[in-house]
Protein backbone atom coordinates (compact mmCIF):
# COMPACT_ATOMS: atom_id res chain seq x y z
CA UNK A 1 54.52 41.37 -21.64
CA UNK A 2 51.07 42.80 -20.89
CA UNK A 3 50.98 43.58 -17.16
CA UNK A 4 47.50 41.77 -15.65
CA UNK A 5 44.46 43.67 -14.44
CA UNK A 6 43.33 43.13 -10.55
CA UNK A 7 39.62 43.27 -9.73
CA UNK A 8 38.89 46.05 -7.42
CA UNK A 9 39.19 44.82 -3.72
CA UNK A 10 35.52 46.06 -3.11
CA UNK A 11 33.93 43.47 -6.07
CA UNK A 12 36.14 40.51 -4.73
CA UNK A 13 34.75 40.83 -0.89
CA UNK A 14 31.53 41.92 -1.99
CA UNK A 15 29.71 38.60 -2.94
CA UNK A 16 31.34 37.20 0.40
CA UNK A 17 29.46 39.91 2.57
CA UNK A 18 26.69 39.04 0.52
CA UNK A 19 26.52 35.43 1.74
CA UNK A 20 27.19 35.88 5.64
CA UNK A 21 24.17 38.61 4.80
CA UNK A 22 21.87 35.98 3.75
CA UNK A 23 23.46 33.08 5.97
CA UNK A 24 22.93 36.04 9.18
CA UNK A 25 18.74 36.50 8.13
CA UNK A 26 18.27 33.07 7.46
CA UNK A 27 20.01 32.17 10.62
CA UNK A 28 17.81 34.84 12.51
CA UNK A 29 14.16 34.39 10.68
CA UNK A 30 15.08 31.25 8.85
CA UNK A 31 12.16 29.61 10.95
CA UNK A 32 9.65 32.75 9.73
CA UNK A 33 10.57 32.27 5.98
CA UNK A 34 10.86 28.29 5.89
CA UNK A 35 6.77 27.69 6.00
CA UNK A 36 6.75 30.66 2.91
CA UNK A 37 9.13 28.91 0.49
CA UNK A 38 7.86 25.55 2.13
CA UNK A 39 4.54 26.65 0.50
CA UNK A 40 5.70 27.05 -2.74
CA UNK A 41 7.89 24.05 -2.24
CA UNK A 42 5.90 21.87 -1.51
CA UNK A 43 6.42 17.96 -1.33
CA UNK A 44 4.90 15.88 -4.05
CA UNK A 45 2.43 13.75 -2.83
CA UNK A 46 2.62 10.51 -1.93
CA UNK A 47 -0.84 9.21 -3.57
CA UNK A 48 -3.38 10.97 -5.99
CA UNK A 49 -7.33 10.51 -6.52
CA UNK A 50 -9.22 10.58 -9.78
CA UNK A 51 -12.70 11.09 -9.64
CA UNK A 52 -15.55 10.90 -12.49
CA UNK A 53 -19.23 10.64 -11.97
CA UNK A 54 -22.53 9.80 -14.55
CA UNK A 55 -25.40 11.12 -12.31
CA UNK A 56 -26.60 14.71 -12.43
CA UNK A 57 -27.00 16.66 -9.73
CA UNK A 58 -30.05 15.25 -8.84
CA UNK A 59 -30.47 11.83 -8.68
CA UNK A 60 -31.23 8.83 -6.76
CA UNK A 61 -28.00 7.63 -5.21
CA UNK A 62 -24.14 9.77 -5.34
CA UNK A 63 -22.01 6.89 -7.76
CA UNK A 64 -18.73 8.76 -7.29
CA UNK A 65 -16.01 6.55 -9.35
CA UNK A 66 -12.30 6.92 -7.30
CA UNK A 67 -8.79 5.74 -8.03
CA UNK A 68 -5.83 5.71 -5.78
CA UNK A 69 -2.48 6.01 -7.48
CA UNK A 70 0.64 5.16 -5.70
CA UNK A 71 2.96 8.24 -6.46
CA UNK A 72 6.28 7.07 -4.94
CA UNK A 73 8.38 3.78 -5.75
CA UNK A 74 7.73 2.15 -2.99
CA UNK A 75 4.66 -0.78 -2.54
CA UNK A 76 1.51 0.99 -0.91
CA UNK A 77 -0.98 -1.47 1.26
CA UNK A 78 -4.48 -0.29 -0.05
CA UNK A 79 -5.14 -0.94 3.95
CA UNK A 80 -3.04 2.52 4.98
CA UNK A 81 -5.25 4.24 2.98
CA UNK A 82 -8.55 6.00 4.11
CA UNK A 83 -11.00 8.23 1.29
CA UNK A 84 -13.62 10.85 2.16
CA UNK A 85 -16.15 11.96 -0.21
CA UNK A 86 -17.48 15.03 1.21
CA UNK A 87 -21.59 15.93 0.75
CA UNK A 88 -24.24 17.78 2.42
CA UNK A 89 -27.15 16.37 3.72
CA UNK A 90 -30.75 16.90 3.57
CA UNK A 91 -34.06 17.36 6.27
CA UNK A 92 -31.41 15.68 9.01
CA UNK A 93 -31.93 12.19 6.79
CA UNK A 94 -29.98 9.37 7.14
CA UNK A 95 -27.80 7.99 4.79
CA UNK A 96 -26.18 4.56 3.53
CA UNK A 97 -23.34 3.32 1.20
CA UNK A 98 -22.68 0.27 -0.65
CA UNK A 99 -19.38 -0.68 -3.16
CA UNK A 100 -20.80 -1.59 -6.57
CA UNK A 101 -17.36 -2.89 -8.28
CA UNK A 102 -13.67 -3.19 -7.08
CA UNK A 103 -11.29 -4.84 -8.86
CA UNK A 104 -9.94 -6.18 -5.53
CA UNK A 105 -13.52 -7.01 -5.08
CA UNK A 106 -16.02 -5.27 -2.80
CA UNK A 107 -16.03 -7.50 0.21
CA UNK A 108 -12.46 -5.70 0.82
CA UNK A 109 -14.32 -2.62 0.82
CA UNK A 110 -15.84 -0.87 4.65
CA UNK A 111 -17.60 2.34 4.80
CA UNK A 112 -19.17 4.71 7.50
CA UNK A 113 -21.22 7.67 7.28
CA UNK A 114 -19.78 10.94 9.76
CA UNK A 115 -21.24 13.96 10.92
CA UNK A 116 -18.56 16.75 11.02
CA UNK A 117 -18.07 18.45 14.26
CA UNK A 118 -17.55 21.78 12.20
CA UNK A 119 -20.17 21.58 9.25
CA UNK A 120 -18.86 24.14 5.79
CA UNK A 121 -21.28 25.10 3.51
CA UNK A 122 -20.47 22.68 1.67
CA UNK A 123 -20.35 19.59 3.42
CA UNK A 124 -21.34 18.49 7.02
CA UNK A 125 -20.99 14.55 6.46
CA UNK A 126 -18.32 12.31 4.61
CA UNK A 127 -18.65 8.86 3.36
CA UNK A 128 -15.27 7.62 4.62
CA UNK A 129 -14.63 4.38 2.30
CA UNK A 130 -11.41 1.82 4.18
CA UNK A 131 -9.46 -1.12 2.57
CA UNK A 132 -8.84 -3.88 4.13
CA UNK A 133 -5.54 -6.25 4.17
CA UNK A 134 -7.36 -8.06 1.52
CA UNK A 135 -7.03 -5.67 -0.99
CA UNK A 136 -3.48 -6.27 -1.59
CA UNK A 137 -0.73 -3.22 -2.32
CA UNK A 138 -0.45 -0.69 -5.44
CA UNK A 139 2.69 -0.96 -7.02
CA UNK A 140 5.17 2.34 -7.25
CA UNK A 141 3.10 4.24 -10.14
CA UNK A 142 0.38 1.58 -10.36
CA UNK A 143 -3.54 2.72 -10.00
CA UNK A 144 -6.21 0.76 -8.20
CA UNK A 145 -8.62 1.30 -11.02
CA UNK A 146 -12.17 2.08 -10.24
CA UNK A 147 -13.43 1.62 -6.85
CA UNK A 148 -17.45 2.35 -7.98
CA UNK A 149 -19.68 3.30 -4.52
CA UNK A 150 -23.30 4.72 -4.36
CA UNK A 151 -24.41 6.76 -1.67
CA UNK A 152 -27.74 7.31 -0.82
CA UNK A 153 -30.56 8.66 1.29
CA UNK A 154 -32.13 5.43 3.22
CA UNK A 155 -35.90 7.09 2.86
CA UNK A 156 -35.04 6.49 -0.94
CA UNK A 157 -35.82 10.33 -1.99
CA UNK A 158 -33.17 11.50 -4.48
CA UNK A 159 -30.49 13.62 -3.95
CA UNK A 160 -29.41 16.87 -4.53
CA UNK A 161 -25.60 16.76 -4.65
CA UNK A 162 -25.26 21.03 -6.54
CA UNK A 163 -24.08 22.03 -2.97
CA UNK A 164 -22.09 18.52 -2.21
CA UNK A 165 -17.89 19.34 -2.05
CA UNK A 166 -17.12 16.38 -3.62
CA UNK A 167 -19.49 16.00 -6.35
CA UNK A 168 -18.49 17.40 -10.06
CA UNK A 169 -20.99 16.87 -12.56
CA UNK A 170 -18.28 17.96 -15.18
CA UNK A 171 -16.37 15.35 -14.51
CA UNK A 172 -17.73 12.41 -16.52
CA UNK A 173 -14.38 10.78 -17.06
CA UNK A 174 -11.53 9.91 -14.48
CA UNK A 175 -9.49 13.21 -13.06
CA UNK A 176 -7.51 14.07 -10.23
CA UNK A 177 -10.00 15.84 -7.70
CA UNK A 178 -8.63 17.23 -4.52
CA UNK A 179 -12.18 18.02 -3.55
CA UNK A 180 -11.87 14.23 -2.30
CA UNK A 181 -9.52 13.78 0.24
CA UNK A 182 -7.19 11.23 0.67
CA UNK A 183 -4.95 9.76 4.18
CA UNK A 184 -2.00 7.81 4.57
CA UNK A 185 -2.01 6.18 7.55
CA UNK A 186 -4.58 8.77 9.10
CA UNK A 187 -2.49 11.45 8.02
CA UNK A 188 -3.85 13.84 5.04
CA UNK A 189 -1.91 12.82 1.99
CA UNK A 190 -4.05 14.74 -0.52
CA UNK A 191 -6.81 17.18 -1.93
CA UNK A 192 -7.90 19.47 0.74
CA UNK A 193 -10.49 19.24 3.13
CA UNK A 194 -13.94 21.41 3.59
CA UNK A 195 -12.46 24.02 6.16
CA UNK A 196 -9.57 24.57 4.05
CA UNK A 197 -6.95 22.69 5.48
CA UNK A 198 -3.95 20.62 3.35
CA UNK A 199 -1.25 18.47 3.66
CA UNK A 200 1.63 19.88 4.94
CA UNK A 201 4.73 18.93 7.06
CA UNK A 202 2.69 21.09 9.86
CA UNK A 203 -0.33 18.53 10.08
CA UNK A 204 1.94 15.54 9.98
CA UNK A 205 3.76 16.27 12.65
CA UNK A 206 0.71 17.07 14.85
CA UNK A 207 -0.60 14.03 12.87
CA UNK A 208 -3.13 11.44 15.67
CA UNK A 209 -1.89 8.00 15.91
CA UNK A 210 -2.41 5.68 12.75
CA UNK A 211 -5.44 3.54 12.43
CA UNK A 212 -5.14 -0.11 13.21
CA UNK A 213 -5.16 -1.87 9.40
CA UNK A 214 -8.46 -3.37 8.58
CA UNK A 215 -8.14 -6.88 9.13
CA UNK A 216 -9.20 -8.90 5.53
CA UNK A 217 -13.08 -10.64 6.02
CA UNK A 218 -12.71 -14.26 7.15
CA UNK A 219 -12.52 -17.06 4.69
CA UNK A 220 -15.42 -18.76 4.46
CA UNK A 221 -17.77 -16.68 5.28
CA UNK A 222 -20.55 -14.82 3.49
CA UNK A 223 -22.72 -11.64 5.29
CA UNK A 224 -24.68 -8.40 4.31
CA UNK A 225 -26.48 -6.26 5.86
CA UNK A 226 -28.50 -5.43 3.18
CA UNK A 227 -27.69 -1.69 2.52
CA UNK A 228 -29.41 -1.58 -0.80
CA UNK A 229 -31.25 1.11 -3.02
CA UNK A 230 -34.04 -0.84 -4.06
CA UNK A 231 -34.53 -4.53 -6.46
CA UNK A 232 -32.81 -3.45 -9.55
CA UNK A 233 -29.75 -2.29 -7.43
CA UNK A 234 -26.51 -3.13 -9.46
CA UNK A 235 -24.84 -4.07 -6.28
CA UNK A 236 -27.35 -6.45 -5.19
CA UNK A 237 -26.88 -8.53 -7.99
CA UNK A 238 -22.93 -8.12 -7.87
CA UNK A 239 -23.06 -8.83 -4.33
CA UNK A 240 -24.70 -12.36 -5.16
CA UNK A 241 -28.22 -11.64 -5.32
CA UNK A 242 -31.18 -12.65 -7.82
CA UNK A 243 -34.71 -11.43 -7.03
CA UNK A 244 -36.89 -14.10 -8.17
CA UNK A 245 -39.40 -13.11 -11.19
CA UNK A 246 -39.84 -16.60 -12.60
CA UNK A 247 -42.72 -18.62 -13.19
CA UNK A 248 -43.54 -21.71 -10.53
CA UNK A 249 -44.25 -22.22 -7.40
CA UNK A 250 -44.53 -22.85 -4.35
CA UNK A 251 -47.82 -20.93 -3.32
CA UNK A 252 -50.09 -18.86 -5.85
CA UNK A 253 -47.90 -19.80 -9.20
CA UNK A 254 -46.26 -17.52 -11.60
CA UNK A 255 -46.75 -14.66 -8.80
CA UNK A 256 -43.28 -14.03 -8.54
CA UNK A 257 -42.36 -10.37 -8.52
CA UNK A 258 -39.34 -7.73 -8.09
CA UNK A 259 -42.21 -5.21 -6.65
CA UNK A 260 -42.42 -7.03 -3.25
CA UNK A 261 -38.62 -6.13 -2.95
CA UNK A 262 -37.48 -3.37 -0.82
CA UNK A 263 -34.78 -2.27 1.37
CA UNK A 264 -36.66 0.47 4.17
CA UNK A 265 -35.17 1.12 7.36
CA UNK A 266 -36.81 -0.41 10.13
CA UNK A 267 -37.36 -0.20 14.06
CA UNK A 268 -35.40 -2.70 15.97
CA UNK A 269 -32.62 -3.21 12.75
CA UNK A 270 -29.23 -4.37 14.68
CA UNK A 271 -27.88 -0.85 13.63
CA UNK A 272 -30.77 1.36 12.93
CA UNK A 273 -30.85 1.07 8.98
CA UNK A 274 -31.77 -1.00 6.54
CA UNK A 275 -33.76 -4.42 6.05
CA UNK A 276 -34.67 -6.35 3.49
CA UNK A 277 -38.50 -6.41 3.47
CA UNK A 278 -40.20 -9.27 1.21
CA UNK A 279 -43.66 -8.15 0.80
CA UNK A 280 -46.63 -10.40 -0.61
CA UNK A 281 -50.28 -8.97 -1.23
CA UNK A 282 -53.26 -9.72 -2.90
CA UNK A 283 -56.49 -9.09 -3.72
CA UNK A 284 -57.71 -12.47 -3.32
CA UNK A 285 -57.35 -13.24 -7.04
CA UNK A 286 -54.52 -14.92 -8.90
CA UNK A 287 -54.60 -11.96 -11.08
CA UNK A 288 -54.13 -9.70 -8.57
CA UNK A 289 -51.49 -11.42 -6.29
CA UNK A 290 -47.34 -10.52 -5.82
CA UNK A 291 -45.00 -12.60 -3.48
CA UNK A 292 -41.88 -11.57 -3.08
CA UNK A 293 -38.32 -13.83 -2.68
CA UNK A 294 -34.29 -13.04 -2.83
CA UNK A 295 -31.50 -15.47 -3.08
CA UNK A 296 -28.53 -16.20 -3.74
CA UNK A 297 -27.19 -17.16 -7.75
CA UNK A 298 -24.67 -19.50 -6.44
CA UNK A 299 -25.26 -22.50 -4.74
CA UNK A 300 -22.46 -22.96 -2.73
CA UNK A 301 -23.54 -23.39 0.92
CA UNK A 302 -23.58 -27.18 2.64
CA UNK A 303 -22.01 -27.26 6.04
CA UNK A 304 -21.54 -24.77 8.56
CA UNK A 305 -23.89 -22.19 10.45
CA UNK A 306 -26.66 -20.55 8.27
CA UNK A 307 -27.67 -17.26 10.56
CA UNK A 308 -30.41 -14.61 9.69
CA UNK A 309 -32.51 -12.15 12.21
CA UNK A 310 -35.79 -11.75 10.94
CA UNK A 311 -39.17 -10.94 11.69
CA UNK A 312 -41.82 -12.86 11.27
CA UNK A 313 -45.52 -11.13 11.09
CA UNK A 314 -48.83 -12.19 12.65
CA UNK A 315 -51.12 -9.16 11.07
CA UNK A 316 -51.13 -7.90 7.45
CA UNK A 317 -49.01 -4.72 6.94
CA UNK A 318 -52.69 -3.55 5.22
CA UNK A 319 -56.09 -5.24 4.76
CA UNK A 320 -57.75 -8.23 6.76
CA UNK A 321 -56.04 -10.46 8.67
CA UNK A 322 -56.58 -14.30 7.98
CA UNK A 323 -54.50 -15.23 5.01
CA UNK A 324 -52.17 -18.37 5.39
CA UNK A 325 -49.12 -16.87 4.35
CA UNK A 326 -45.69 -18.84 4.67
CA UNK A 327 -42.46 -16.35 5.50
CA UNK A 328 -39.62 -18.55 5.07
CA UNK A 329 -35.64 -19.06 5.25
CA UNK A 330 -34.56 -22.10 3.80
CA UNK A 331 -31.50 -23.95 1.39
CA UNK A 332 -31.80 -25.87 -1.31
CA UNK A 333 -30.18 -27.55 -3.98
CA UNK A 334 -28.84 -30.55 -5.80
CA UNK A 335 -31.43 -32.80 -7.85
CA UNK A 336 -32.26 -36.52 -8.01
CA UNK A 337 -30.51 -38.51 -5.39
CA UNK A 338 -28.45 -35.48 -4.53
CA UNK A 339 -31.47 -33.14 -3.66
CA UNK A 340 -31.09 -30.99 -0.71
CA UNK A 341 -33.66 -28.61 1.34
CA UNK A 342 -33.21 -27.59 4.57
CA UNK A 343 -36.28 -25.00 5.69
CA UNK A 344 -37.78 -22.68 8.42
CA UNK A 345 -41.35 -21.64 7.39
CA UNK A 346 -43.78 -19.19 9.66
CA UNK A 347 -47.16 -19.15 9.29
CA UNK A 348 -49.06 -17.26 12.07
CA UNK A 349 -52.47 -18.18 10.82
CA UNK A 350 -51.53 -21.52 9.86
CA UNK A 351 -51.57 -23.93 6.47
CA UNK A 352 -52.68 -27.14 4.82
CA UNK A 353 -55.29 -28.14 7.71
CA UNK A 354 -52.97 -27.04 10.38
CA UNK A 355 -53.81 -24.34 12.71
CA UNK A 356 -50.97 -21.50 13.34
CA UNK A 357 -49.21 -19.32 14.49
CA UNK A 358 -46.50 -22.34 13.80
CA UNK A 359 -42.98 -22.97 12.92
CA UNK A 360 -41.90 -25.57 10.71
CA UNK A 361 -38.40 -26.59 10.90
CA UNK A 362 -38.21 -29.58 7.81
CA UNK A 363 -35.07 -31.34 6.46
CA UNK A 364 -35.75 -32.95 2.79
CA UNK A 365 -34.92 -35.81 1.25
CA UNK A 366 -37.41 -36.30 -1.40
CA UNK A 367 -39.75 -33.71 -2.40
CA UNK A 368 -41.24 -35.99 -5.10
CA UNK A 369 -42.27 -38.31 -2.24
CA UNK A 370 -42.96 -36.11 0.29
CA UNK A 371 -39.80 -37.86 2.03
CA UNK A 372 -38.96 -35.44 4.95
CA UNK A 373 -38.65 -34.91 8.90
CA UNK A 374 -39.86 -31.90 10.72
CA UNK A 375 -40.53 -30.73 13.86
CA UNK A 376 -43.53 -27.76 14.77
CA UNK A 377 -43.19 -25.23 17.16
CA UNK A 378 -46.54 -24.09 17.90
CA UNK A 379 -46.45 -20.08 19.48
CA UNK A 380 -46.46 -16.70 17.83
CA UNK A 381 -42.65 -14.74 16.60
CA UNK A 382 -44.27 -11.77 15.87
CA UNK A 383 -41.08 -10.13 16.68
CA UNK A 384 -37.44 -10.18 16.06
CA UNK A 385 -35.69 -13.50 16.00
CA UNK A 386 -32.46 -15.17 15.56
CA UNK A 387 -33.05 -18.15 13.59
CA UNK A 388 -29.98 -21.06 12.92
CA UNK A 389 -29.30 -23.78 10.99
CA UNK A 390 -26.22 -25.53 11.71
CA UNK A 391 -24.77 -28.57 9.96
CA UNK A 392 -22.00 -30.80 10.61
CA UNK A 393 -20.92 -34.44 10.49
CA UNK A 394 -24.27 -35.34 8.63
CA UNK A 395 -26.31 -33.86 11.96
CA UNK A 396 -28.91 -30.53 11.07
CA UNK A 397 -29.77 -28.56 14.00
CA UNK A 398 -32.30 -25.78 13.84
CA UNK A 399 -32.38 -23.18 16.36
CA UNK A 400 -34.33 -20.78 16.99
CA UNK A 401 -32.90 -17.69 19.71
CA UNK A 402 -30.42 -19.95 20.92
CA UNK A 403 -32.82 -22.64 21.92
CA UNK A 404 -32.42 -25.71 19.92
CA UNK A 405 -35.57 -26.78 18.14
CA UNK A 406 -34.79 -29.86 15.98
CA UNK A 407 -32.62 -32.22 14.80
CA UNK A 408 -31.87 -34.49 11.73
CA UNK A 409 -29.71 -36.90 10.76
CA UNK A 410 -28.68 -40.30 8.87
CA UNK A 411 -30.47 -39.54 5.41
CA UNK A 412 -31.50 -36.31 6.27
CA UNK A 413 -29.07 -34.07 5.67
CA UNK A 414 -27.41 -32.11 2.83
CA UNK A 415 -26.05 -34.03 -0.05
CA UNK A 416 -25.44 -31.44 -2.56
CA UNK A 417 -24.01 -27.69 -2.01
CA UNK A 418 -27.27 -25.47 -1.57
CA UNK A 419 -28.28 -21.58 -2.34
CA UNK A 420 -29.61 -19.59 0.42
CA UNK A 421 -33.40 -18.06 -0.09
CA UNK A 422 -35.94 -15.78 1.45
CA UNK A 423 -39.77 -16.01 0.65
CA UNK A 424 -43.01 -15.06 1.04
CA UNK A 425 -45.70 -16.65 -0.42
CA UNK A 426 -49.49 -17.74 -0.05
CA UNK A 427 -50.43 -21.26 0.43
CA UNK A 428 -53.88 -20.55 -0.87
CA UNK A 429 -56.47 -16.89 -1.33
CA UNK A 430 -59.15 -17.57 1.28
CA UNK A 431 -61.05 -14.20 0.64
CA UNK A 432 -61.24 -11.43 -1.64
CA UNK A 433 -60.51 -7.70 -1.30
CA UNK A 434 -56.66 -5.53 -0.72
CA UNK A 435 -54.09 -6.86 2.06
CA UNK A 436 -50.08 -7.13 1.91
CA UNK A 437 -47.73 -8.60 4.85
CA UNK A 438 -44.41 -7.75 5.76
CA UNK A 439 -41.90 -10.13 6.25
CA UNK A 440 -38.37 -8.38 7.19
CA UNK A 441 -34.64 -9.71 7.04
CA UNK A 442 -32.18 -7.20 8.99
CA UNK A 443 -28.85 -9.63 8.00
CA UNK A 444 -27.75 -13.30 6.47
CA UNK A 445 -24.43 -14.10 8.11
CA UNK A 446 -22.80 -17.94 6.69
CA UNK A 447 -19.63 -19.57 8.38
CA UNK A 448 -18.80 -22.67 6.03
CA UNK A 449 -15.62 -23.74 8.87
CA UNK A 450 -17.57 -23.51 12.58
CA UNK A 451 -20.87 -24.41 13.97
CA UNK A 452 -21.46 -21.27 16.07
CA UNK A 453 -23.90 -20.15 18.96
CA UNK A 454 -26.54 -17.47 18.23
CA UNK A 455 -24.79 -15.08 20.66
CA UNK A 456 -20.98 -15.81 19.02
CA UNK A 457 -22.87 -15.02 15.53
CA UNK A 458 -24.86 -11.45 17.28
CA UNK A 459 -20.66 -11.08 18.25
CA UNK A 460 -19.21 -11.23 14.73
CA UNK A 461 -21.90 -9.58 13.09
CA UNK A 462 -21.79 -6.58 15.68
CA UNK A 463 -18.09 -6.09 14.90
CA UNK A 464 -18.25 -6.26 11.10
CA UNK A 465 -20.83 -3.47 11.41
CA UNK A 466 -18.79 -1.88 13.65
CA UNK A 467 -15.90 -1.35 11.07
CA UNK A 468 -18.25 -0.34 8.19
CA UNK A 469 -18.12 -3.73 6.46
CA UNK A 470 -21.79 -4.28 5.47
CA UNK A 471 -20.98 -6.72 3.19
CA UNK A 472 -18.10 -9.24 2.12
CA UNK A 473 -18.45 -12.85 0.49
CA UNK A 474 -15.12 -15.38 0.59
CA UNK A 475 -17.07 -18.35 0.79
CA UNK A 476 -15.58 -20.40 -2.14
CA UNK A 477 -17.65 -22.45 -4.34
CA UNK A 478 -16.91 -26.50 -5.21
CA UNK A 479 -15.34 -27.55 -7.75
C-alpha cells in the first residue's frame, strides 16, 4: 500500500493568510477602493434615450426625435420622467418649444426653456420636456416611441446647432445618445450632463427632493398659447389648426391667405412670447389685398366658456389710417335649421353706415335672413382685452374684461357643435395706396363643463403656463 503524500504546511495556510490579507485592506480602505470598482461596476440603468434628427446644422427650428425605454421589469409612469436637450444659444435670443407628435399625444407633453447657472461650451440652456399623468406608464422593456419636438429661436432666424451638446447631425435614425440626459424622479438616470457629471450612487444619495407628478390637462378643455414657427408649422395643424386659404367671403372675396399668418413675440403677451398675429393689407385693389384667419378643423365646441386675450387695433401697423377693417373672434357651425354663429367683431373706424370704433357682440340664427340679435359697444380697445363667451342652459353671455356686455336667449343660441375662428378682414377698400393692420391673439383657452369668470380663466391659464404646458386639447368631439 502506497503511503499518501501531505501538502507542505506552508501551501495549506498560505491561501488562508491570503484572505484575512485582503479581508484586513478591504476592511481598512474598503471605503477608498469601493467608488474605483464601483466605476467599473457600474449599475445598469434604469431607462435609456434614443435620439435621431433630419435638420442640418443650420436650420430653422432643432426637431430632435427622443425615446424613453423602460430598462427594468417594473411599470415606469412617463410622469417620473424629466428630458433635457442641451443647446447653446445665440445674440442672448429667446427661445420657444412646441411637441409635433406623441403617441400619447402632445397635450401630455410640458416644456420650459432654462438658463444654466454654470454655462459649458457647449450648452448654456436646456429644453427640459415633462410628462404628465396622462401619458400613461412604459411597460418593463417597452419604448415610448417618438416623442417629435422643435425648438426654435422666437425672432424666427435659423439656428446654428454645430456647437449645441445635444444635437448630432449623424444621427439620422434612432440611437441611444447620452448627450441627452435623462431623470427619474429628479434624479439623473442617464447620459451625462454638460459639466461632466453622471449617474452614480454618489448623486442619488445627495439627490433634491422629487418633483411633484404633472397633473394630466383637464377634460374638456382645449388651450394654446400659440408657440408656433410660422403658418406651415406641422404642429399647428396637428395641434388642430387650419389657416384659411379658400375662396369666399366675408369681406374682399377670395383674399384669403397663409401670408397674413404669423407667430412674433409681442409686448404685453401674458408670458413675454409669442402671439398669433392675423395681418390684413392692401393696396386698395382686390388684386392687391390679403386677410388673414386661423381656426380650428373640428367643430366641436357648443357650451361652456370660449376665452381669448386679444388686441384689437385702431391705426394700421403701416399706411393710412381709415380702412373699415373687422378683427373678429367668433363660432360657427351647423347648417339649415341647425346653424350656429356666435361673434365678437371690432371695427375702430367703423362699417356698413355705422361709425366706429365699435364692438359688435351678435348671436345668429339665420344668416340667410339676416335673423340675429346684437348688442354695440361704442368706445375704442386699442389695447389688450379679455373677451368671453359663455353658454349655458340655452343663455349666451358675452363679456368683455369681466364686464358683461350682452345677452341672448330662447332661439338664439347654439344648436349645432361650432369651430372656433380668428379673422381679419375688410368690409370694403375705401382708398388706394399700401397699409396692413395688426390684429394679435396671445391665447384661446375652452372649458366645455363650467361657465367661468375672466379672472378664474387669467388663473388657469397662468398655471398651465406656469408648468410649461403651452398647449393640450381633451375636449371630445360628438358623436
Amino acid at each position: 500500500m502506497a503511503s499518501s503524500r501531505r501538502r507542505p504546511p506552508g501551501r495549506r495556510v498560505w491561501p488562508k493568510i491570503r484572505l484575512l490579507l485582503l479581508v484586513a485592506v478591504v476592511a481598512a480602505g474598503g471605503t477608498a477602493l469601493y467608488p474605483v470598482w464601483k466605476a467599473a461596476n457600474p449599475d445598469p440603468p434604469e431607462l435609456k434615450i434614443r435620439y435621431r434628427t433630419d435638420t442640418p446644422a443650420t436650420a430653422a427650428a432643432a426637431k430632435p426625435s427622443l425615446e424613453v425605454f423602460n430598462a427594468t421589469g417594473k411599470p415606469l409612469p412617463l410622469s417620473d420622467v424629466t428630458l433635457r436637450y442641451w443647446f447653446t444659444a445665440e445674440d442672448s435670443a429667446s427661445y420657444a418649444f412646441n411637441c409635433v407628435n406623441a403617441v400619447f399625444g402632445c397635450s401630455n407633453v410640458a416644456g420650459r426653456i432654462v438658463a444654466m447657472d454654470k454655462p459649458t461650451d457647449t450648452a448654456d440652456h436646456y429644453l427640459e420636456l415633462r410628462f404628465t399623468e396622462g401619458a400613461g406608464d412604459l411597460k418593463p422593456g417597452a419604448n415610448s416611441k417618438g416623442i417629435d419636438v422643435q425648438l426654435f429661436r422666437t425672432d424666427h432666424k435659423k439656428l446654428k446647432q454645430s456647437d449645441d451638446r445635444s444635437f448630432d447631425a449623424d444621427k439620422t435614425s434612432y440611437k441611444e445618445a447620452e448627450e441627452v440626459t435623462a431623470y427619474k424622479r429628479g434624479v439623473l438616470a442617464w447620459g451625462e450632463e454638460p459639466d461632466g457629471t453622471k449617474a452614480s450612487d454618489e448623486k442619488k444619495a445627495t439627490a433634491k427632493t422629487a418633483p411633484e407628478a404633472l397633473p394630466a390637462p383637464p377634460a374638456g378643455v382645449l388651450f394654446d398659447d400659440f408657440s408656433y414657427l410660422g403658418p406651415k408649422d406641422p404642429a399647428l395643424f396637428k395641434h388642430g389648426w387650419l389657416v384659411r386659404t379658400s375662396k369666399g367671403g366675408p369681406g374682399i372675396e377670395n383674399t384669403w391667405s397663409a401670408q397674413g399668418v404669423s407667430f412674433p413675440t409681442a409686448e404685453g403677451s401674458h408670458a413675454g412670447g409669442q402671439v398669433l398675429n392675423l395681418r390684413a393689407s392692401t393696396d386698395g385693389t382686390e388684386a392687391g389685398t390679403r386677410q388673414a384667419s386661423l381656426g380650428t378643423a373640428a367643430s366641436k365646441f357648443r357650451d361652456g366658456t370660449y376665452a381669448a386675450r386679444i388686441h384689437f387695433s385702431d391705426e394700421p401697423a403701416t399706411g393710412d389710417a381709415g380702412d373699415h377693417v373687422n378683427q373678429t373672434f367668433y363660432t360657427i357651425g351647423g347648417k339649415g335649421s341647425k346653424y350656429s354663429e356666435l361673434d365678437n367683431e371690432y371695427m375702430p373706424n367703423g362699417g356698413w353706415g355705422r361709425p366706429g370704433p365699435k364692438l359688435d357682440t351678435v348671436t345668429w340664427f339665420d344668416h340667410k335672413t339676416n335673423d340675429r340679435v346684437y348688442e354695440t359697444t361704442n368706445k375704442s380697445l386699442d389695447a389688450w382685452h379679455t373677451v368671453l363667451i359663455r353658454v349655458k342652459d340655452g343663455v349666451v353671455a358675452y363679456w368683455l374684461d369681466g364686464k358683461k356686455l350682452f345677452l341672448s336667449n330662447g332661439k338664439y343660441a347654439p344648436r349645432a357643435d361650432m369651430s372656433v375662428n380668428f379673422n381679419h378682414w375688410f368690409i370694403d377698400l375705401p382708398f388706394k395706396g399700401e397699409r396692413a393692420w395688426d390684429m394679435k391673439v396671445d391665447w384661446l383657452y375652452y372649458n366645455a363643463n363650467d361657465t367661468l369668470s375672466a379672472e378664474e380663466v387669467r388663473s388657469q391659464v397662468a398655471g398651465f403656463t406656469d408648468e410649461g404646458m403651452n398647449y393640450f386639447d381633451t375636449v371630445r368631439e360628438s358623436r
